[in-house]
Protein backbone atom coordinates (compact mmCIF):
# COMPACT_ATOMS: atom_id res chain seq x y z
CA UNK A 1 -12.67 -6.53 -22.45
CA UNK A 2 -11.30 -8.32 -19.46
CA UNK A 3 -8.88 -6.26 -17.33
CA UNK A 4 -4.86 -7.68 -17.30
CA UNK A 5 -4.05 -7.82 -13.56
CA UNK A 6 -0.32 -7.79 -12.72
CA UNK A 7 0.82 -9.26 -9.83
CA UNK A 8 3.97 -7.98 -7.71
CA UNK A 9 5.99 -7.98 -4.43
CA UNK A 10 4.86 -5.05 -2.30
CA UNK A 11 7.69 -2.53 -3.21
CA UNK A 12 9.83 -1.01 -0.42
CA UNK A 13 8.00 1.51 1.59
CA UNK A 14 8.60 4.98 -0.25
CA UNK A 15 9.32 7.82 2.68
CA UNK A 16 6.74 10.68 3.47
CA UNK A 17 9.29 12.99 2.64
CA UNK A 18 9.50 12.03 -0.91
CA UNK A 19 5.69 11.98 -1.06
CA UNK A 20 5.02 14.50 -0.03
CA UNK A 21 7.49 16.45 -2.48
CA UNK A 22 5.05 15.79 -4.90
CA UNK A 23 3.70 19.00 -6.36
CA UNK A 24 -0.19 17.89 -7.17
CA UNK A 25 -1.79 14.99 -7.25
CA UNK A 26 -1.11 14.41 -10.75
CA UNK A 27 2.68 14.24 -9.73
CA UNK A 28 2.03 11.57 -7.03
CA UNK A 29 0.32 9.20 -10.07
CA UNK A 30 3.49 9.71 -12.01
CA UNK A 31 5.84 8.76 -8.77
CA UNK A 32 3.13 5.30 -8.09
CA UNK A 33 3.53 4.37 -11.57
CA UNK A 34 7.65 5.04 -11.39
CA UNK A 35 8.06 3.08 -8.53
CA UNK A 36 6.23 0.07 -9.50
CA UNK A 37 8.74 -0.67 -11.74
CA UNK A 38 6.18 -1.38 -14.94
CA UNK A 39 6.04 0.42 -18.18
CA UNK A 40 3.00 3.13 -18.55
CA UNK A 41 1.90 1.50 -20.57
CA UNK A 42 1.66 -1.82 -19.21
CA UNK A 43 -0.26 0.38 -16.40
CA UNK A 44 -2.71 1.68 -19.27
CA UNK A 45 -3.69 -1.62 -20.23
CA UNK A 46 -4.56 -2.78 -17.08
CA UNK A 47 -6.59 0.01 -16.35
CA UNK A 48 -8.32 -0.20 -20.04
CA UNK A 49 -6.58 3.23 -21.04
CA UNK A 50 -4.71 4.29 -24.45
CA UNK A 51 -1.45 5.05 -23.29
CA UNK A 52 -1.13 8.13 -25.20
CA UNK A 53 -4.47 9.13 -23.22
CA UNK A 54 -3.26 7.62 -19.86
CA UNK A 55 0.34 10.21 -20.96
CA UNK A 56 -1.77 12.90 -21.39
CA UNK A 57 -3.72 12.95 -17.95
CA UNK A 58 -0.01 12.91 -16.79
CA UNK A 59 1.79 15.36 -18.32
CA UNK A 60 1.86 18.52 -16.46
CA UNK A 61 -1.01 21.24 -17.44
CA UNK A 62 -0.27 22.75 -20.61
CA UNK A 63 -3.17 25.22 -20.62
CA UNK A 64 -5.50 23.66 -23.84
CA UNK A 65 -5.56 20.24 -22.31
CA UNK A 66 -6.29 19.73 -18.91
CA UNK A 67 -7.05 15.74 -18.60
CA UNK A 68 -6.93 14.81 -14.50
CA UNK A 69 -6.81 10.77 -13.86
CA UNK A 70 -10.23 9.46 -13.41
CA UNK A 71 -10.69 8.98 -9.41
CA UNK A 72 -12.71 5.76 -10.42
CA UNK A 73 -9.48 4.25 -11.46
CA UNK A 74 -7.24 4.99 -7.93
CA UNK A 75 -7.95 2.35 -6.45
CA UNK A 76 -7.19 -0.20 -9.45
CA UNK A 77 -4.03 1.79 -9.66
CA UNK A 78 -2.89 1.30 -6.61
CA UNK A 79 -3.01 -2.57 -6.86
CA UNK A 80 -1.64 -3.06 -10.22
CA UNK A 81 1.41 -0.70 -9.13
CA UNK A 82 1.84 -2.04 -5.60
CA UNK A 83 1.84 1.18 -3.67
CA UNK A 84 -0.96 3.73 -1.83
CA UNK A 85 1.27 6.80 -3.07
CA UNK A 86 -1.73 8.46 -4.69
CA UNK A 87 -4.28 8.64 -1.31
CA UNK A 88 -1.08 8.78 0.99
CA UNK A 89 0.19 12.18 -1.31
CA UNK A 90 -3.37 13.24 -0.14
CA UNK A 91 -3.59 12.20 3.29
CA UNK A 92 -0.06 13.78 4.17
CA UNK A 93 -1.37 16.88 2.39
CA UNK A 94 -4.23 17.01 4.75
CA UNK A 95 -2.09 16.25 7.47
CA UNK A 96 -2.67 12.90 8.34
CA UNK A 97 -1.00 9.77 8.03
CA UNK A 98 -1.96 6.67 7.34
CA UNK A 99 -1.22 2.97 9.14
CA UNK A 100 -2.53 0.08 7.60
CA UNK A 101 -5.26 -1.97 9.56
CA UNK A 102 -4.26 -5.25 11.08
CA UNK A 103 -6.57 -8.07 8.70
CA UNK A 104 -8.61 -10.22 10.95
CA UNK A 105 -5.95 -13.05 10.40
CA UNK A 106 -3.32 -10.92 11.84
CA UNK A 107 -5.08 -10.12 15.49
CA UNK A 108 -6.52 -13.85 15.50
CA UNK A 109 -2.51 -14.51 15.04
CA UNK A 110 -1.87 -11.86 17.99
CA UNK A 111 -4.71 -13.54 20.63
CA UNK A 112 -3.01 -16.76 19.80
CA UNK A 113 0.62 -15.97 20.26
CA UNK A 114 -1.06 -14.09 23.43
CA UNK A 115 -2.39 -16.65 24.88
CA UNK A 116 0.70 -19.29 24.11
CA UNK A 117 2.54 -16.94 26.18
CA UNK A 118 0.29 -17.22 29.56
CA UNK A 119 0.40 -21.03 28.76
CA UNK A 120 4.23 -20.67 28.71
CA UNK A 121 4.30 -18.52 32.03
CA UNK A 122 2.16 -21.28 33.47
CA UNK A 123 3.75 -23.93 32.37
CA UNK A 124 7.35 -22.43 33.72
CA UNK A 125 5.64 -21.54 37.35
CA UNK A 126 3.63 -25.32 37.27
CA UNK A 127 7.66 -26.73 36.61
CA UNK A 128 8.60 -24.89 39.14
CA UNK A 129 6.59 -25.86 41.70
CA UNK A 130 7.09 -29.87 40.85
CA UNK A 131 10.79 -29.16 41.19
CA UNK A 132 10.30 -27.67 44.21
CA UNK A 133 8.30 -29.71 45.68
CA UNK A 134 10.67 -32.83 44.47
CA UNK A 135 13.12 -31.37 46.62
């Protein structure tokens, strides 16, 4: 069965302090599937769950069935919701934070606009000079 992929606008970014209010890390898949803005159940069938399993792993502990969200599905999660709140709930728990790493595009983009710059600055100092020496 292919997998449904849905495709949104990165949501606003979502504060540590309301992460990190999350009780477990059950509680932070509940708050990345909120925030997306889809239906759990559009979430289940894009990760190839039954919703009422997919409720289930959700629902806070109720003693006789403990289901916990499969870690092989985190990552899938994240994408079709649109938000790291699941490993950043974990990270901040630890005591880290987390930054997302420039893509090669982006420093590429940075060296360029770096070196357009110094070409700038050389180009103002070289007009400078022919002014000067017009004079």
């Amino acid at each position: 069965m292919e997998q449904a992929v849905f495709l949104f606008p990165a949501k606003d970014e979502i504060p540590d302090s309301v992460i990190v209010a999350s009780k477990d890390f059950k509680s932070a898949v509940r708050l990345c599937i909120e925030v997306s803005g889809l239906e759990r159940k559009q979430v289940a069938a894009a990760l190839d769950l039954q919703d009422p399993h997919l409720s289930r792993m959700l629902a806070d502990s109720n003693g006789s069935d403990e289901r916990h969200f499969p870690l092989n599905k985190i990552e899938a999660l994240m994408d079709i919701c649109g938000n790291t709140i699941p490993v950043r709930w974990l990270a901040l728990k630890r005591g880290y934070g987390l930054h997302r790493l420039k893509t090669a595009l982006e420093v590429e983009n940075e060296q360029l606009k770096a070196e357009l710059q110094e070409r700038e600055k050389e180009m103002a100092t070289m007009m400078k000079l022919v002014k000067e020496i017009r004079s």
